[in-house]
C-alpha atoms as a PDB file:
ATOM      1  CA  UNK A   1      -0.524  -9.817  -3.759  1.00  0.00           C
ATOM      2  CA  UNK A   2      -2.128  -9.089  -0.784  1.00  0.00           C
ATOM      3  CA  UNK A   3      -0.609  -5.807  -0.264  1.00  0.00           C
ATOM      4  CA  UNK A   4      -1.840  -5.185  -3.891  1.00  0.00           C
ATOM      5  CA  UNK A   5      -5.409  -6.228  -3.230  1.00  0.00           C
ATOM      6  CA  UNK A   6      -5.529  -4.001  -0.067  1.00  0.00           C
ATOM      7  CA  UNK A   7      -4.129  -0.956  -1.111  1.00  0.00           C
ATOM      8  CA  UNK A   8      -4.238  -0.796  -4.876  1.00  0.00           C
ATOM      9  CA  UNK A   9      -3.273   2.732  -5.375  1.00  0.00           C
ATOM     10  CA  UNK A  10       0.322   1.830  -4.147  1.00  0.00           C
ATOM     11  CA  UNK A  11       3.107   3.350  -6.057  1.00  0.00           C
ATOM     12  CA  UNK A  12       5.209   0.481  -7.235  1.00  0.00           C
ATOM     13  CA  UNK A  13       8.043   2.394  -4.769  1.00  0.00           C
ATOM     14  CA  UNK A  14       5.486   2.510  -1.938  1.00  0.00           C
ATOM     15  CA  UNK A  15       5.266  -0.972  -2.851  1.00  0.00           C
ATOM     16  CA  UNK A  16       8.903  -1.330  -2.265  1.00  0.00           C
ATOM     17  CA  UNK A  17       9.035   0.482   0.857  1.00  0.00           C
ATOM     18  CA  UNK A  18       6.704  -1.409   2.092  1.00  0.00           C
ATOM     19  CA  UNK A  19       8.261  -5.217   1.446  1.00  0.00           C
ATOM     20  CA  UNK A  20      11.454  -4.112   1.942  1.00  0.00           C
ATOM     21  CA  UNK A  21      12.875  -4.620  -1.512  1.00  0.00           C
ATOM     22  CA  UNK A  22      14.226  -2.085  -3.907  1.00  0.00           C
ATOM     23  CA  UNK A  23      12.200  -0.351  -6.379  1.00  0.00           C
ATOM     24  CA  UNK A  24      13.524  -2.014  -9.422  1.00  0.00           C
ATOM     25  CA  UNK A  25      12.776  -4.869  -8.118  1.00  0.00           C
ATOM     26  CA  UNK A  26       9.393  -4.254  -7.030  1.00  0.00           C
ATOM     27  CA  UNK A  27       8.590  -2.876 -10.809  1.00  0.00           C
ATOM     28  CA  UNK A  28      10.340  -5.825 -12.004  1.00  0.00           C
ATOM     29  CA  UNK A  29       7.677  -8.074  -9.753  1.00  0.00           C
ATOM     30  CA  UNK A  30       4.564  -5.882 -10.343  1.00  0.00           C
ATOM     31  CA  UNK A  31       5.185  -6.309 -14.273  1.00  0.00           C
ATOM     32  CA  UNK A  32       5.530 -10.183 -14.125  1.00  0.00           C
ATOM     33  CA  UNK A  33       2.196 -10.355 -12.217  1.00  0.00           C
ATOM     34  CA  UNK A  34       0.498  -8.200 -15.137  1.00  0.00           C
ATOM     35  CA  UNK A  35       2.599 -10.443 -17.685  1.00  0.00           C
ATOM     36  CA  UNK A  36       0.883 -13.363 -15.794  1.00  0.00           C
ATOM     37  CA  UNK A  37      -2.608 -12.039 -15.711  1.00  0.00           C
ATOM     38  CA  UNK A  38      -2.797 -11.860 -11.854  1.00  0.00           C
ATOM     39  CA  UNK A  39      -2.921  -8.212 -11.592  1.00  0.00           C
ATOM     40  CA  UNK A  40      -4.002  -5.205 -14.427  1.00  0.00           C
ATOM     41  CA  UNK A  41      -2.637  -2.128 -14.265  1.00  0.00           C
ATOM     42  CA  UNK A  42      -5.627   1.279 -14.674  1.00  0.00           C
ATOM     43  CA  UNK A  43      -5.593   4.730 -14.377  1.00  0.00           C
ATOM     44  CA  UNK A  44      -7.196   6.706 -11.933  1.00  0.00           C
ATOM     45  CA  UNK A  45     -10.471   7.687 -13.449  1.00  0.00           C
ATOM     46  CA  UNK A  46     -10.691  11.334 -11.587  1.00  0.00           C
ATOM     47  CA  UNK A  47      -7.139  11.713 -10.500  1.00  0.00           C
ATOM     48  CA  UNK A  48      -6.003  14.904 -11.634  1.00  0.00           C
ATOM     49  CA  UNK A  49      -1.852  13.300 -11.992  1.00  0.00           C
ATOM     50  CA  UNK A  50      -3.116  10.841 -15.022  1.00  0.00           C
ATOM     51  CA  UNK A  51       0.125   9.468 -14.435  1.00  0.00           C
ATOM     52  CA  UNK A  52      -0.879   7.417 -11.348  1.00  0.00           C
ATOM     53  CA  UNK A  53      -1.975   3.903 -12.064  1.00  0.00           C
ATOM     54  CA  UNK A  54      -3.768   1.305  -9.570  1.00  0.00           C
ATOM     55  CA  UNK A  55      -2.790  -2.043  -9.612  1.00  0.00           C
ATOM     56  CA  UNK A  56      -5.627  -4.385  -9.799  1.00  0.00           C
ATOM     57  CA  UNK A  57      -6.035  -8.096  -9.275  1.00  0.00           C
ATOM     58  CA  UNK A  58      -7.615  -9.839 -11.638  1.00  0.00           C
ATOM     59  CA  UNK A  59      -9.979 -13.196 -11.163  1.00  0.00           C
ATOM     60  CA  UNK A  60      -6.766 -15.093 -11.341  1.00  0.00           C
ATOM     61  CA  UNK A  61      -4.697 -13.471  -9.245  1.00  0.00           C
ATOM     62  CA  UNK A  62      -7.528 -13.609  -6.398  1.00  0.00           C
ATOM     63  CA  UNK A  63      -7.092 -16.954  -7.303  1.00  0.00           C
ATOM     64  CA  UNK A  64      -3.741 -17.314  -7.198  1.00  0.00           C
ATOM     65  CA  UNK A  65      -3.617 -15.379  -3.852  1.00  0.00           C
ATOM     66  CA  UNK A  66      -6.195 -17.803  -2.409  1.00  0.00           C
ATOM     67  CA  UNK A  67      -3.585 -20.782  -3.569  1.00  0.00           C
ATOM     68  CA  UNK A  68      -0.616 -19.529  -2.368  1.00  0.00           C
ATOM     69  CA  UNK A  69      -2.357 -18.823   1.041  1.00  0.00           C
ATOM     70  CA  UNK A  70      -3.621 -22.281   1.385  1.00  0.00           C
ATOM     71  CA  UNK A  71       0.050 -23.700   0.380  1.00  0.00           C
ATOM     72  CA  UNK A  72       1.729 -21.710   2.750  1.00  0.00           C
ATOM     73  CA  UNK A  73      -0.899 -22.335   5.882  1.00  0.00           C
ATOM     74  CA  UNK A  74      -0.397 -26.161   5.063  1.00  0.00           C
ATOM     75  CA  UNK A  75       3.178 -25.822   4.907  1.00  0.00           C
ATOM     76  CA  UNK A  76       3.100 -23.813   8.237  1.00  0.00           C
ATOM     77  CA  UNK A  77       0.933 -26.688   9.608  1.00  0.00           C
ATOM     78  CA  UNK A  78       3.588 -28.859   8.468  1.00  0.00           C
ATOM     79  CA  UNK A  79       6.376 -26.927  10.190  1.00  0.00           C
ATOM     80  CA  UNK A  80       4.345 -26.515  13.564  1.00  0.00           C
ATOM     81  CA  UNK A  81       3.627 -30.511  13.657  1.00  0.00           C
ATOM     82  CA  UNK A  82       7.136 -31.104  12.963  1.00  0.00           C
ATOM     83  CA  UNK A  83       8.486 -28.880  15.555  1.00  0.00           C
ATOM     84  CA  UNK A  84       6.126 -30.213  18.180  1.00  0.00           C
ATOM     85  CA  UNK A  85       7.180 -33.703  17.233  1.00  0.00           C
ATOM     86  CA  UNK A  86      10.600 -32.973  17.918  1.00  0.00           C
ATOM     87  CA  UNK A  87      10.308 -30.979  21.471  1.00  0.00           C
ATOM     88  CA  UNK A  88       8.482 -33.714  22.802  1.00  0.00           C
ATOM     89  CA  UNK A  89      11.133 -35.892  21.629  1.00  0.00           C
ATOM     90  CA  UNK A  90      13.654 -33.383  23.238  1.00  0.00           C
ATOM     91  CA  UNK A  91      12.177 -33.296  26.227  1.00  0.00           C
ATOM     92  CA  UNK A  92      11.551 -37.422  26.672  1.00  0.00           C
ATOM     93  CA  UNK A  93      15.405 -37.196  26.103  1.00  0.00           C
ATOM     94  CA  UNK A  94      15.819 -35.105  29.053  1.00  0.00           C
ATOM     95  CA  UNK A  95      13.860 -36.539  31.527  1.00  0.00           C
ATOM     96  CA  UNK A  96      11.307 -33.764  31.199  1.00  0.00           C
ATOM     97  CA  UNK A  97       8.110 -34.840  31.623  1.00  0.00           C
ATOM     98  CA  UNK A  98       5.431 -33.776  29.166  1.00  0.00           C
ATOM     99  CA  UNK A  99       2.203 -32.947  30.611  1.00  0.00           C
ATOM    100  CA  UNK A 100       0.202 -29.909  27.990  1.00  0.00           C
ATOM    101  CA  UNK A 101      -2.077 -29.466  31.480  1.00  0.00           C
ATOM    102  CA  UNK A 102       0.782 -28.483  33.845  1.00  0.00           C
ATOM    103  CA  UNK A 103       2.712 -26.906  31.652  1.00  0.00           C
ATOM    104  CA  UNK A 104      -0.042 -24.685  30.310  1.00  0.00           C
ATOM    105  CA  UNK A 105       0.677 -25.949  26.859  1.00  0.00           C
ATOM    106  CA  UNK A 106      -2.976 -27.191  27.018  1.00  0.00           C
ATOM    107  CA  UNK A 107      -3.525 -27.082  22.988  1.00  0.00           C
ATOM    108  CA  UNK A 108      -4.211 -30.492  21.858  1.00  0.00           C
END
């Protein structure tokens, strides 16, 4: 969504080419985000190819966006804790002394 909300003039293949994914499947996701109301599809008011679309989010899918971004830094969070929990473990384990100052790990 936020390559949507950033470039909404993106072909649903430059869509593809962009995430990686193929462009079936980046139709099939661009149609269940207008199915969902997150994003609306619209013409190009003065675009001489009447064929070209932008794809548009909605309140909802700002919404959504906003969400998912929250979920995902908390999850992150989550991860990072985790992951510092466990090489300070690693390195009690080893005999490594764990000082953030001397180490330059000064992040607390």
């Amino acid at each position: 969504m936020r390559l949507i909300n950033g470039n909404p003039e993106l072909s649903s293949r430059q869509v593809a080419d962009q995430v990686g994914i193929s462009n079936g499947s980046a139709y099939y996701v661009l149609t269940a985000l207008v199915e969902k109301g997150f994003v609306k599809l619209e013409n190009f008011k003065n675009n001489p190819r009447k064929g070209q679309y932008a794809y548009l989010l909605t309140p909802k899918g700002v919404r959504e966006k906003s969400l998912l971004t929250h979920r995902f830094i908390e999850r992150k969070r989550q991860e990072y804790d985790d992951l510092r929990a466990e090489i300070e473990l690693l390195e009690r384990e080893a005999g490594l002394a764990y000082d953030p100052v001397i180490k330059g790990r000064d992040d607390t």
